[in-house]
Protein backbone atom coordinates (compact mmCIF):
# COMPACT_ATOMS: atom_id res chain seq x y z
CA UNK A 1 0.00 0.00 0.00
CA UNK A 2 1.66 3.47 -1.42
CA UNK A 3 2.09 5.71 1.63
CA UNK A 4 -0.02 9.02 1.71
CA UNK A 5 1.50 12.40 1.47
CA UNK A 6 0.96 14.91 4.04
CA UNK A 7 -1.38 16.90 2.11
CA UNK A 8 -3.33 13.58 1.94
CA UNK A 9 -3.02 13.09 5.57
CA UNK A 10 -4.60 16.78 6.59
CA UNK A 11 -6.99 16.37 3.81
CA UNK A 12 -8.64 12.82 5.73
CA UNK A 13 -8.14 14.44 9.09
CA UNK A 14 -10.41 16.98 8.28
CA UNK A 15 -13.27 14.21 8.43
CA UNK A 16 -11.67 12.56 11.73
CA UNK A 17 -12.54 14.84 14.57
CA UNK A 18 -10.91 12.26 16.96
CA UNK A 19 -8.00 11.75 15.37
CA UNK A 20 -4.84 13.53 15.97
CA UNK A 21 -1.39 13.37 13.75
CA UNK A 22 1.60 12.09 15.62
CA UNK A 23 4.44 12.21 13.47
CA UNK A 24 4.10 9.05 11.15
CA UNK A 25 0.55 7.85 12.85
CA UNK A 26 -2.81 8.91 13.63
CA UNK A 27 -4.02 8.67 17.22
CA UNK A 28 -7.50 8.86 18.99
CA UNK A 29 -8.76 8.65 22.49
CA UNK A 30 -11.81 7.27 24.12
CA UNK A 31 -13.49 7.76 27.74
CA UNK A 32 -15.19 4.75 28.11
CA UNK A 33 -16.18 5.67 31.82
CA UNK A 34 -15.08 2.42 33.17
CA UNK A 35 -12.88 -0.35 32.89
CA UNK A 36 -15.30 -3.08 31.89
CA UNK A 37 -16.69 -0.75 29.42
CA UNK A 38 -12.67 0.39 28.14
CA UNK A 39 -11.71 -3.45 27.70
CA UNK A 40 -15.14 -4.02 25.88
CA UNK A 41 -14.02 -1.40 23.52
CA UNK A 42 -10.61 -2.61 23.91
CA UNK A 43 -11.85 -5.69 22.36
CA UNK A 44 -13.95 -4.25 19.64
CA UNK A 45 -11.17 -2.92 18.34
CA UNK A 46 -9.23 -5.67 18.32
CA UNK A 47 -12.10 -7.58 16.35
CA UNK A 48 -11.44 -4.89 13.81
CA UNK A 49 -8.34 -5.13 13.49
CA UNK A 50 -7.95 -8.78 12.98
CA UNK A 51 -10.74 -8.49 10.04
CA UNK A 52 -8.65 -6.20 8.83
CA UNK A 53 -5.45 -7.80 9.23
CA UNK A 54 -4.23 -4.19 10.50
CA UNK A 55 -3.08 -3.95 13.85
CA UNK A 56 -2.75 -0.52 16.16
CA UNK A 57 -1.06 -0.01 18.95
CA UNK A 58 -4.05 0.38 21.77
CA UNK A 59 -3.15 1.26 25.19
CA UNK A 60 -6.14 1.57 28.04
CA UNK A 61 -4.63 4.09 30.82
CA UNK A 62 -6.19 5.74 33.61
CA UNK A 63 -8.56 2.48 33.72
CA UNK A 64 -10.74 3.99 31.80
CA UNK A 65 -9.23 5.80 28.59
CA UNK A 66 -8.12 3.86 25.36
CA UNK A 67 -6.14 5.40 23.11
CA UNK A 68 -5.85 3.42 19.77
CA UNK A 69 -2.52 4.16 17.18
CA UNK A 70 -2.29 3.58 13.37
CA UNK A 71 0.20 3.59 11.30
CA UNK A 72 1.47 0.93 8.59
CA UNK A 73 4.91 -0.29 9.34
CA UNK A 74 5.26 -1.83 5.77
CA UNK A 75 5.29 2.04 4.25
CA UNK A 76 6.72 3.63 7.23
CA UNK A 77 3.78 5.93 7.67
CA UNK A 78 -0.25 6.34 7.31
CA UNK A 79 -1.37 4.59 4.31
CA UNK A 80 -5.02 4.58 3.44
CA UNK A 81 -5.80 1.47 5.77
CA UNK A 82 -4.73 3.20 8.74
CA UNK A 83 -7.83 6.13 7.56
CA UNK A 84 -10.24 2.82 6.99
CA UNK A 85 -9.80 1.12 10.22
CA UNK A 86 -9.88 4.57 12.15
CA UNK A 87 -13.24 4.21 10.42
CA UNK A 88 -14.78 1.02 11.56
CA UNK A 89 -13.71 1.61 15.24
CA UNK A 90 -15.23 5.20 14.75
CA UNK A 91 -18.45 3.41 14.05
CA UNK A 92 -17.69 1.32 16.92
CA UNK A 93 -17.11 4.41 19.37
C-alpha cells in the first residue's frame, strides 16, 4: 500500500474529529467511563483489526481511557488502511 503524502493526511483528518497526527501515525482517544466498558471497547477494536489484518497499537490508561494508534509499518507511515480502520472503530465508538 503506497504511503499518503501529508497533504493527503490533513486532507482525511479533516473528516476525523478524533484523530490527531503524531508524526508518522494517527491517534485517537476514548473515555469509556469504566474499565469493563474500556476493555469491551478494547476488544472491539481488536475484532477490527484482525478483520482487517491491520493492527494498532491500543493502550487503556487511567482504567478507563483507550487510546488506539495507526500507522502501517510496511510504508513507514499512514497509508489509506490506517484512515479505513480509524473508520470502523469510529463506528464502533
Amino acid at each position: 500500500m503506497e504511503r499518503l503524502s501529508d497533504t493527503q493526511i490533513e486532507e482525511r483528518l479533516a473528516s476525523f474529529p478524533n484523530w490527531r497526527r503524531e508524526g508518522e501515525a494517527i491517534t485517537a482517544d476514548y473515555d469509556r467511563g469504566g474499565f469493563s466498558a474500556a476493555i469491551a471497547f478494547l476488544n472491539q477494536v481488536a475484532d477490527c483489526a484482525e478483520l482487517a489484518n491491520h493492527h494498532p497499537d491500543i493502550l487503556v490508561h487511567g482504567y478507563r481511557h483507550v487510546r488506539v494508534t495507526l500507522t502501517t509499518h510496511s510504508a513507514a507511515g499512514l497509508t489509506e488502511r490506517d484512515f479505513a480502520l480509524a473508520t470502523k472503530i469510529d463506528a464502533i465508538s
